[in-house]
C-alpha atoms as a PDB file:
ATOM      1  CA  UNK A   1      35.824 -38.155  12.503  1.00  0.00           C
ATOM      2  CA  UNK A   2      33.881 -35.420  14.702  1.00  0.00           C
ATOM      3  CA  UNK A   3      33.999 -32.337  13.078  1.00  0.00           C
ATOM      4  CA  UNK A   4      35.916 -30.589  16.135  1.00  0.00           C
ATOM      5  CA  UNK A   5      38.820 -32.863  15.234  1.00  0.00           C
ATOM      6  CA  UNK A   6      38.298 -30.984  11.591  1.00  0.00           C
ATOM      7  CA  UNK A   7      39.050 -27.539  13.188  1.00  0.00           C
ATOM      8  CA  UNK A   8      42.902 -29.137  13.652  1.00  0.00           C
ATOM      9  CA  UNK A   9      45.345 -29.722  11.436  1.00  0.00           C
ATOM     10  CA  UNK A  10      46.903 -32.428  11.964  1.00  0.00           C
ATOM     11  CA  UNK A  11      50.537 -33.773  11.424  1.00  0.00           C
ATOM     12  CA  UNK A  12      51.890 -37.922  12.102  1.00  0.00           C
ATOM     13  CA  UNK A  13      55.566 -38.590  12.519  1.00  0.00           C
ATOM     14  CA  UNK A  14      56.661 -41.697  12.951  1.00  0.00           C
ATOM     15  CA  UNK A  15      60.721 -42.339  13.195  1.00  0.00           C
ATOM     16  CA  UNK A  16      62.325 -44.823  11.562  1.00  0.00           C
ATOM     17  CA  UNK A  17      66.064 -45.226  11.666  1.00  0.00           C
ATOM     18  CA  UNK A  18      67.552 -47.560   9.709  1.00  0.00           C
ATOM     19  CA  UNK A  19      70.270 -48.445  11.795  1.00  0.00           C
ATOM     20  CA  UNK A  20      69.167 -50.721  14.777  1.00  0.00           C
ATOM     21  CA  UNK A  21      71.536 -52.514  17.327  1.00  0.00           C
ATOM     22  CA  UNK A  22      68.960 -54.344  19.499  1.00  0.00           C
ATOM     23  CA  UNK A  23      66.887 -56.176  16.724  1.00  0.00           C
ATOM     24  CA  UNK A  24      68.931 -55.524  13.174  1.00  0.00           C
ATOM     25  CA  UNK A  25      66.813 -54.219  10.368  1.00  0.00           C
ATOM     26  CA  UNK A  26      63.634 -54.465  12.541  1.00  0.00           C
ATOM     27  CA  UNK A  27      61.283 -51.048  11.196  1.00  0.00           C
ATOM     28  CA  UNK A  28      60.922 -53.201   7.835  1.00  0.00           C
ATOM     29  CA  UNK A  29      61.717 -56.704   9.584  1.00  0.00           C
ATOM     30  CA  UNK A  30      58.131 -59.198   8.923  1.00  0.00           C
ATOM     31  CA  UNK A  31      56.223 -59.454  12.057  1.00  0.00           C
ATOM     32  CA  UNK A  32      53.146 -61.874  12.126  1.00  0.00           C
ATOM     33  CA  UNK A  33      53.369 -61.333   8.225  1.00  0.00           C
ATOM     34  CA  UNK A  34      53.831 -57.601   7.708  1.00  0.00           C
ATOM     35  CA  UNK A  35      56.668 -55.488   7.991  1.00  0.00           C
ATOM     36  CA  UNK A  36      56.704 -53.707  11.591  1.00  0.00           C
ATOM     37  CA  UNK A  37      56.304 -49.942  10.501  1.00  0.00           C
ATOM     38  CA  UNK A  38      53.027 -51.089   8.536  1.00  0.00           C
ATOM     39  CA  UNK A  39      50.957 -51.998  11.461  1.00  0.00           C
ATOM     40  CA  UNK A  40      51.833 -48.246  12.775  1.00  0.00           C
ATOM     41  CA  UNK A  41      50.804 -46.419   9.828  1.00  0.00           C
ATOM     42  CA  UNK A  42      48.176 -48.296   9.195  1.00  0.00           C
ATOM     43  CA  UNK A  43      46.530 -47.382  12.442  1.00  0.00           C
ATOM     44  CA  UNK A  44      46.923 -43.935  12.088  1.00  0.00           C
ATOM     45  CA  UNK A  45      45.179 -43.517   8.693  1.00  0.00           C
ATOM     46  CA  UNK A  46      42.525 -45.912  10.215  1.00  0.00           C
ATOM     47  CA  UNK A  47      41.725 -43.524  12.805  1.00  0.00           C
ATOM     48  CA  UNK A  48      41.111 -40.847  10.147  1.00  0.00           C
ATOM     49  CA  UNK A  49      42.782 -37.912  12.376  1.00  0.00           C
ATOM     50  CA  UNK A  50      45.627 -37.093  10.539  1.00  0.00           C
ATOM     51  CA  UNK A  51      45.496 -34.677   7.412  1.00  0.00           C
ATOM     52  CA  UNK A  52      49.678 -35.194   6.814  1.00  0.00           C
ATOM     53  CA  UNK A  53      51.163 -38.344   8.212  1.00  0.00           C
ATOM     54  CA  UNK A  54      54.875 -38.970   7.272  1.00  0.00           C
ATOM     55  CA  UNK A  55      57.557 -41.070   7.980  1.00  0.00           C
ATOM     56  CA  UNK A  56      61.194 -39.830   9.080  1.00  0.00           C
ATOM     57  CA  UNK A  57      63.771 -42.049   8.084  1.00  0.00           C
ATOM     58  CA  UNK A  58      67.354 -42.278   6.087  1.00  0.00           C
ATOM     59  CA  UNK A  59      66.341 -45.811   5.230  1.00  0.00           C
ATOM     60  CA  UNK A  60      65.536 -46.066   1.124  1.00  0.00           C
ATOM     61  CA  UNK A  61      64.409 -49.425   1.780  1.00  0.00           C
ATOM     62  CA  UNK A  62      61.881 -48.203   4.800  1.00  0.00           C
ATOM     63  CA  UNK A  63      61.112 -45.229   2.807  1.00  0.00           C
ATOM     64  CA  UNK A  64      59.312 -47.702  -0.309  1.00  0.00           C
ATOM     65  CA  UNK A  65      57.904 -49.941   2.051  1.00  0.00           C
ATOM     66  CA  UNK A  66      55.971 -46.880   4.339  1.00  0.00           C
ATOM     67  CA  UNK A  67      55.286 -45.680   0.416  1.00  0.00           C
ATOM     68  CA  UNK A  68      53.242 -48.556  -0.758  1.00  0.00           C
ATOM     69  CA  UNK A  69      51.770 -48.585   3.171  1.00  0.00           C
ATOM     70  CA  UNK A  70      50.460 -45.223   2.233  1.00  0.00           C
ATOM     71  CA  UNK A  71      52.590 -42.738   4.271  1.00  0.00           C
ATOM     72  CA  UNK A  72      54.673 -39.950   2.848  1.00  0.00           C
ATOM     73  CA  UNK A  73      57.760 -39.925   3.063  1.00  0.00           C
ATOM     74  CA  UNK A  74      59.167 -36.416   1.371  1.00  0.00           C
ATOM     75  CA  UNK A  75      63.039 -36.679   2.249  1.00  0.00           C
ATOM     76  CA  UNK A  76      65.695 -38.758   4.152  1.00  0.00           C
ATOM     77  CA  UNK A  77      66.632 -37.799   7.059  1.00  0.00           C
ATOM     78  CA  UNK A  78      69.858 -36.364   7.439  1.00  0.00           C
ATOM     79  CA  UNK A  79      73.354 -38.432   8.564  1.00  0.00           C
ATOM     80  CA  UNK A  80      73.312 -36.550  11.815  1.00  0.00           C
ATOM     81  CA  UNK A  81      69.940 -37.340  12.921  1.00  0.00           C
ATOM     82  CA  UNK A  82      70.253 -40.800  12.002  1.00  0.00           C
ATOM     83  CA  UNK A  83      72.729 -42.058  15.113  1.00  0.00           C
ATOM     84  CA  UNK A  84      72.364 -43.707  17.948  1.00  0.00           C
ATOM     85  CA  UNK A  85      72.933 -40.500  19.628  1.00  0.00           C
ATOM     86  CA  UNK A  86      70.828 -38.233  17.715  1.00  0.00           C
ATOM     87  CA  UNK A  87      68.051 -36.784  20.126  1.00  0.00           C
ATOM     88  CA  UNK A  88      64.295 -37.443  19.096  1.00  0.00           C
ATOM     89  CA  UNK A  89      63.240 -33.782  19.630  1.00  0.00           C
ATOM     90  CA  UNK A  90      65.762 -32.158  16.808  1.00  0.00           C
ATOM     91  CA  UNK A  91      64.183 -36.027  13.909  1.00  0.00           C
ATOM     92  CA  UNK A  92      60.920 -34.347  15.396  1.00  0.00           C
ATOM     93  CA  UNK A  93      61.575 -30.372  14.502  1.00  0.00           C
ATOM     94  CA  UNK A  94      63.468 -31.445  11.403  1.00  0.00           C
ATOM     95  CA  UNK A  95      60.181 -32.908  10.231  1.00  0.00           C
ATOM     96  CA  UNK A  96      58.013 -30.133  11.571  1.00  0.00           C
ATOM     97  CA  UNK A  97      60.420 -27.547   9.726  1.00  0.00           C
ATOM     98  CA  UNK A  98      60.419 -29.515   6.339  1.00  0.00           C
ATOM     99  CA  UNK A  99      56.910 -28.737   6.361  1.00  0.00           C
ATOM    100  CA  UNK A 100      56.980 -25.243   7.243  1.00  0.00           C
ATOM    101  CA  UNK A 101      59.562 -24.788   4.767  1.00  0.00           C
ATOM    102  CA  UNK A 102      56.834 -26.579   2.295  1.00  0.00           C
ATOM    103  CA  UNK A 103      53.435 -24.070   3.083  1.00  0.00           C
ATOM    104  CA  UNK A 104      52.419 -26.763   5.300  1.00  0.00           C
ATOM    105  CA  UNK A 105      51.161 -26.019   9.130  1.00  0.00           C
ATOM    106  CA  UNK A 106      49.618 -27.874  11.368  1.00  0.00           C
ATOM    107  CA  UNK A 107      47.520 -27.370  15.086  1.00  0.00           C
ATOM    108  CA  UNK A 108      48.851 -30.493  16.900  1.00  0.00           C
ATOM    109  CA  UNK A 109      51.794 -33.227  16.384  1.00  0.00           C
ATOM    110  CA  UNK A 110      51.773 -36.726  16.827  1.00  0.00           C
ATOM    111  CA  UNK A 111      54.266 -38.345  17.510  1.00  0.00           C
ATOM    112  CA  UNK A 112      54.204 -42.455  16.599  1.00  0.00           C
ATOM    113  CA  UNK A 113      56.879 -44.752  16.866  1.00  0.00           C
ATOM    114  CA  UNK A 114      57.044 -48.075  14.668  1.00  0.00           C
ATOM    115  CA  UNK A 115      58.262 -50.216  17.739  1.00  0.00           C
ATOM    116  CA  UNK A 116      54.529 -49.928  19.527  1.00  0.00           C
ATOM    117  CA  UNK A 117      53.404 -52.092  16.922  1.00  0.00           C
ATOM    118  CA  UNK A 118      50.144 -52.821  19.485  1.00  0.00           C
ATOM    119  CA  UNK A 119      48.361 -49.198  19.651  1.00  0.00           C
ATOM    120  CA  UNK A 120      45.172 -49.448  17.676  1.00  0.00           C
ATOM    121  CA  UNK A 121      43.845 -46.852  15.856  1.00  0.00           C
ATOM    122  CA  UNK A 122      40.645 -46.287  19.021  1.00  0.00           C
ATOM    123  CA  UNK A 123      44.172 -45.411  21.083  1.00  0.00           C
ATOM    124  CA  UNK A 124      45.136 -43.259  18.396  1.00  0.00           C
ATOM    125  CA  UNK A 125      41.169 -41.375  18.330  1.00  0.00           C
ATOM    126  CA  UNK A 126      40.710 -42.024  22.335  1.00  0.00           C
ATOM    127  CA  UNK A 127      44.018 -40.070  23.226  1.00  0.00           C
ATOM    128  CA  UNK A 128      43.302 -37.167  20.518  1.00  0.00           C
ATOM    129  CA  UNK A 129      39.152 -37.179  22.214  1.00  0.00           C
ATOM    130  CA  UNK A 130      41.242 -36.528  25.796  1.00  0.00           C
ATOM    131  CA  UNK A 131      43.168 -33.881  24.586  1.00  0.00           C
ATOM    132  CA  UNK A 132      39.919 -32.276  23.738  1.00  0.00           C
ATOM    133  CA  UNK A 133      38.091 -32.903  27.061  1.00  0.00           C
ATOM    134  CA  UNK A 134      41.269 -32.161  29.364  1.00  0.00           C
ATOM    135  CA  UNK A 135      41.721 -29.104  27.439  1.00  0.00           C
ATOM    136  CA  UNK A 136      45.315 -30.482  27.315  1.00  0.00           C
ATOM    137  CA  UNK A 137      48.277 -28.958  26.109  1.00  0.00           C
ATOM    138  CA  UNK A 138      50.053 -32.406  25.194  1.00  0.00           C
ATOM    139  CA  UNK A 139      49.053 -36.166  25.926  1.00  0.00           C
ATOM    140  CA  UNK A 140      51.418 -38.921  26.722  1.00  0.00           C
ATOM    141  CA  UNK A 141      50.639 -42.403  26.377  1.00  0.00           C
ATOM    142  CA  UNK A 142      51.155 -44.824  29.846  1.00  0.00           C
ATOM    143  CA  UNK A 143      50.564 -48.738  30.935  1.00  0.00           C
ATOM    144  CA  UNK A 144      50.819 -50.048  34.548  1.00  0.00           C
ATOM    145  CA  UNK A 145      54.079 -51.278  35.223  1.00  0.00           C
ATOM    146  CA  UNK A 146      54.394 -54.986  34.853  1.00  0.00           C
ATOM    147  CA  UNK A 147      56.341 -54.951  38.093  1.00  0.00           C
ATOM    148  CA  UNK A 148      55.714 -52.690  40.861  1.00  0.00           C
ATOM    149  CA  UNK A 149      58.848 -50.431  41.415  1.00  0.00           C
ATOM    150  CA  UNK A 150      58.588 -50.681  45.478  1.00  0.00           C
ATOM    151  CA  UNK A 151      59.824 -54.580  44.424  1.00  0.00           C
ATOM    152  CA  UNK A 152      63.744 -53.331  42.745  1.00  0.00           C
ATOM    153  CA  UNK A 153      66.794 -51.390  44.299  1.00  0.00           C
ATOM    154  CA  UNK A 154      70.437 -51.166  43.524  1.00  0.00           C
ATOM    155  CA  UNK A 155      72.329 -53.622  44.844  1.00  0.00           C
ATOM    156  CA  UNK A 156      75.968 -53.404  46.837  1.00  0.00           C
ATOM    157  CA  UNK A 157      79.264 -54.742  45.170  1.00  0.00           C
ATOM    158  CA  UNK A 158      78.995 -57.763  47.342  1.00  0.00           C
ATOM    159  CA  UNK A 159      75.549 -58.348  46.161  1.00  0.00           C
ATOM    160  CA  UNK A 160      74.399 -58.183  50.273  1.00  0.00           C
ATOM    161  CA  UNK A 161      70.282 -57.793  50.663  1.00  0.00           C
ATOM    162  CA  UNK A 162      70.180 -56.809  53.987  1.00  0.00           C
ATOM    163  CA  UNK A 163      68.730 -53.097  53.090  1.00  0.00           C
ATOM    164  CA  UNK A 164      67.139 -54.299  49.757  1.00  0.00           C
ATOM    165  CA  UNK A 165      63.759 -53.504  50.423  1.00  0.00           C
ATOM    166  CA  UNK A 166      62.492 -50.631  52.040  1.00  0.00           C
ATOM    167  CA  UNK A 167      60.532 -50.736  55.694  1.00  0.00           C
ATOM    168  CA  UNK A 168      57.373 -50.078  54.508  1.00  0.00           C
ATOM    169  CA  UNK A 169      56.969 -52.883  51.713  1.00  0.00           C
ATOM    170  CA  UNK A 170      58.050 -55.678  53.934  1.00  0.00           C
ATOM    171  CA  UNK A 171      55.166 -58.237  54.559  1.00  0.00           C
ATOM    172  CA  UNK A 172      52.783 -55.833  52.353  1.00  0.00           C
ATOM    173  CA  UNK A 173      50.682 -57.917  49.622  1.00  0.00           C
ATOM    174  CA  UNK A 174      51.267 -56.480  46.341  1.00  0.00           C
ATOM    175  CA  UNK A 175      47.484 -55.275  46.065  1.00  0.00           C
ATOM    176  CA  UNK A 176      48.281 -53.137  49.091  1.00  0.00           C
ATOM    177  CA  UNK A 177      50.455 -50.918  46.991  1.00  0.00           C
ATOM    178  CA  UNK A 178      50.011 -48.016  45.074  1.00  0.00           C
ATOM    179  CA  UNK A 179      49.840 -48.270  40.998  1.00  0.00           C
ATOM    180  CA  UNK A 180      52.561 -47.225  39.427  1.00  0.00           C
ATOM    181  CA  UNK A 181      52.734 -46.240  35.140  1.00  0.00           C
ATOM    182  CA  UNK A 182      55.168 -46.193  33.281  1.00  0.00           C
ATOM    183  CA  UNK A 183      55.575 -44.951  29.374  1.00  0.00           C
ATOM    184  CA  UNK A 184      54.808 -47.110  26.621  1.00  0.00           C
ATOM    185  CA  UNK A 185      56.219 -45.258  24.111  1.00  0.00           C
ATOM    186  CA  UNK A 186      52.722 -45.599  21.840  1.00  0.00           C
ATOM    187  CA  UNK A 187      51.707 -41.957  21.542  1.00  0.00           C
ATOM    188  CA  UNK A 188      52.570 -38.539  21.877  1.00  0.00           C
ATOM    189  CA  UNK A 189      50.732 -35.553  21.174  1.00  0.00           C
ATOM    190  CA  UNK A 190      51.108 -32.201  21.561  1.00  0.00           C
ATOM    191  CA  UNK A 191      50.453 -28.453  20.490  1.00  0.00           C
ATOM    192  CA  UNK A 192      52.889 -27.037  17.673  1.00  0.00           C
ATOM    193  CA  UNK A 193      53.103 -24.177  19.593  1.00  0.00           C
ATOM    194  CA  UNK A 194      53.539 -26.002  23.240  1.00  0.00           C
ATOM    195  CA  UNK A 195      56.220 -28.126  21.556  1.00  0.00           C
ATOM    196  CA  UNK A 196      58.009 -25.059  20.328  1.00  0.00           C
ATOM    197  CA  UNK A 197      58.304 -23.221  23.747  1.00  0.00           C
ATOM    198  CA  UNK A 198      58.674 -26.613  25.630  1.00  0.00           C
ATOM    199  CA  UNK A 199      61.270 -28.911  23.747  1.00  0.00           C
ATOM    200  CA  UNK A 200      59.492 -31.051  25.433  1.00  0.00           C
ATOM    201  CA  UNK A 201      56.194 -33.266  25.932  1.00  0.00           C
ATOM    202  CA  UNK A 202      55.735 -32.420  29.505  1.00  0.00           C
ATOM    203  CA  UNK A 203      54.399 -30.090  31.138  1.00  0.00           C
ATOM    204  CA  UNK A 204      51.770 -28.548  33.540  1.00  0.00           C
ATOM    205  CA  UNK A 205      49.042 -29.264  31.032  1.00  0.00           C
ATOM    206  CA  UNK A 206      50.172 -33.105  29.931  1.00  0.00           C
ATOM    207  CA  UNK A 207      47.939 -35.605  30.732  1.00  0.00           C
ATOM    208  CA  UNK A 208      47.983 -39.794  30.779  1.00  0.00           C
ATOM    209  CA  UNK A 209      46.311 -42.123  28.341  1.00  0.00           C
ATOM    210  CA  UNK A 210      46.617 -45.287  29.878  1.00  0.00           C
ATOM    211  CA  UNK A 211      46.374 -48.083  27.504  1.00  0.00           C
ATOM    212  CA  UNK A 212      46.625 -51.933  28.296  1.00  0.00           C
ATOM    213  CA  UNK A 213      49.789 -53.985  29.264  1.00  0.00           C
ATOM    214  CA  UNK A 214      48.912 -56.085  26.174  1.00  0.00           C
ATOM    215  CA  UNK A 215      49.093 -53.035  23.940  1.00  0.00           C
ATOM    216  CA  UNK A 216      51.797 -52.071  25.048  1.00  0.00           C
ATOM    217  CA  UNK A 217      54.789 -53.629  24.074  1.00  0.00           C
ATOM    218  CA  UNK A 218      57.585 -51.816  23.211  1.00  0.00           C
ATOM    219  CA  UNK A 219      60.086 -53.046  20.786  1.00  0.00           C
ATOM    220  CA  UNK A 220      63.693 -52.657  21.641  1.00  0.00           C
ATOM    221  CA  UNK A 221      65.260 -56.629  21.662  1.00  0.00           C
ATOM    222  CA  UNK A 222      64.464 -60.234  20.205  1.00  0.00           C
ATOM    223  CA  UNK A 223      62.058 -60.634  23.215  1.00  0.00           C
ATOM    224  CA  UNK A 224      60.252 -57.882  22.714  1.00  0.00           C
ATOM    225  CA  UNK A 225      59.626 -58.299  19.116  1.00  0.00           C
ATOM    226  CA  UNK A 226      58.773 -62.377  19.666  1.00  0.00           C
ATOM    227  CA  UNK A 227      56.382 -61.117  22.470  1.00  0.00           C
ATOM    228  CA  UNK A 228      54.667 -58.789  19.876  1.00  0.00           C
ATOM    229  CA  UNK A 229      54.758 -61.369  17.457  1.00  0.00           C
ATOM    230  CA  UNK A 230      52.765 -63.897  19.559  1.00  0.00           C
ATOM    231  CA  UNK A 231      50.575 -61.443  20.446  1.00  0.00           C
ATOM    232  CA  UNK A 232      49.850 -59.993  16.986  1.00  0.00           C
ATOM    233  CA  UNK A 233      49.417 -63.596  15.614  1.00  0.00           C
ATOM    234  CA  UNK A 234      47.139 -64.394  18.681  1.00  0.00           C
ATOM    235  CA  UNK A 235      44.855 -61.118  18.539  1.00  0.00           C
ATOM    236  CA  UNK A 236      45.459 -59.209  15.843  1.00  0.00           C
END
């Protein structure tokens, strides 16, 4: 680690509900041989950047696996931020006010979620090393869409196509078009302080990481994680 990254004290949060619709049981669920939330915290203490990383759950069984993984995990998370509809920002301020609460601040949050199972810990270091250089407030990480956007539209009741693509994509060869990003869901940094006033990851002063497609699967349904899987078994 460079010693600039030492001037910053740094927190890791990575959510892990235990309650999960699209793939049941799947933070602790074996993927390629390991349970899923393990590849995440292993590749944040790999990158060495994080002086406090815990885990945010309400799951006793995720809480002893991220345990032996070597995360903290302090507390379970409260019944109300453990729905479906509970919002990400109040699991995130709930951790970040445990630790205030507990003589514990921190320069920057990071924000890692156990479904991006991908993100290597040079994403981790290469995102916090542009937050540095872009003199950034937050960073967000991105991929290029899979499909270009310009390609989709709604369509009518009656499933009619006349007006399905717009004027200006018709005959154009897909290298013709802009690139389009999307978010990946991998990373999300940000000042304490920015987060505070902002409630919110963006801003004038958040800037892209763009990782690769093939890091950046995001976990959310049985393709997803079989995708990951494959990949994992092929390069990981």
């Amino acid at each position: 680690m460079s010693d600039i990254y030492q001037e910053k004290r740094v927190l890791g949060i990575i959510p892990a509900r235990a309650g999960s619709k699209g793939v049941p049981g799947k933070n602790v669920r074996l993927i390629a041989g390991k349970p899923l939330i393990n590849y995440t915290i292993n590749t944040a203490l790999a990158s060495g950047i994080f002086d406090y990383l815990l885990v945010s759950t309400d799951g006793k069984d995720i809480a002893q696996v991220a345990k032996e993984a070597g995360a903290k995990v302090p507390f379970l998370r409260p019944p109300e931020l453990a729905t479906d509809t509970a919002k990400g920002i109040d699991v995130l301020f709930h951790a970040i006010d445990w630790c205030r609460e507990n003589k514990m601040e921190f320069d920057w949050i990071i924000y890692l979620q156990p479904t991006s199972p991908l993100r290597s810990d040079e994403d981790i270091y290469n995102a916090c090393t542009l937050m540095l250089e872009r003199r950034a407030k937050a960073i967000v990480s991105v991929c290029e869409m899979d499909h270009h956007p310009w390609w989709s539209n709604v369509l009518p009741e009656d499933g009619c196509m006349k007006s399905f693509m717009r004027p200006e994509v018709v005959n154009t060869n897909r290298q013709g078009l802009p690139k389009y990003y999307r978010l990946n869901g991998a990373i999300y940094i940000a000042e304490l302080e920015f987060l505070r006033q902002h409630k919110s990851w963006f801003g004038n002063q958040t800037y892209a990481y763009i990782m690769p497609q093939e890091r950046s699967v995001d976990i959310d349904n049985p393709i997803d994680f079989a995708l990951a899987e494959q990949l994992l078994s092929t390069f990981g």
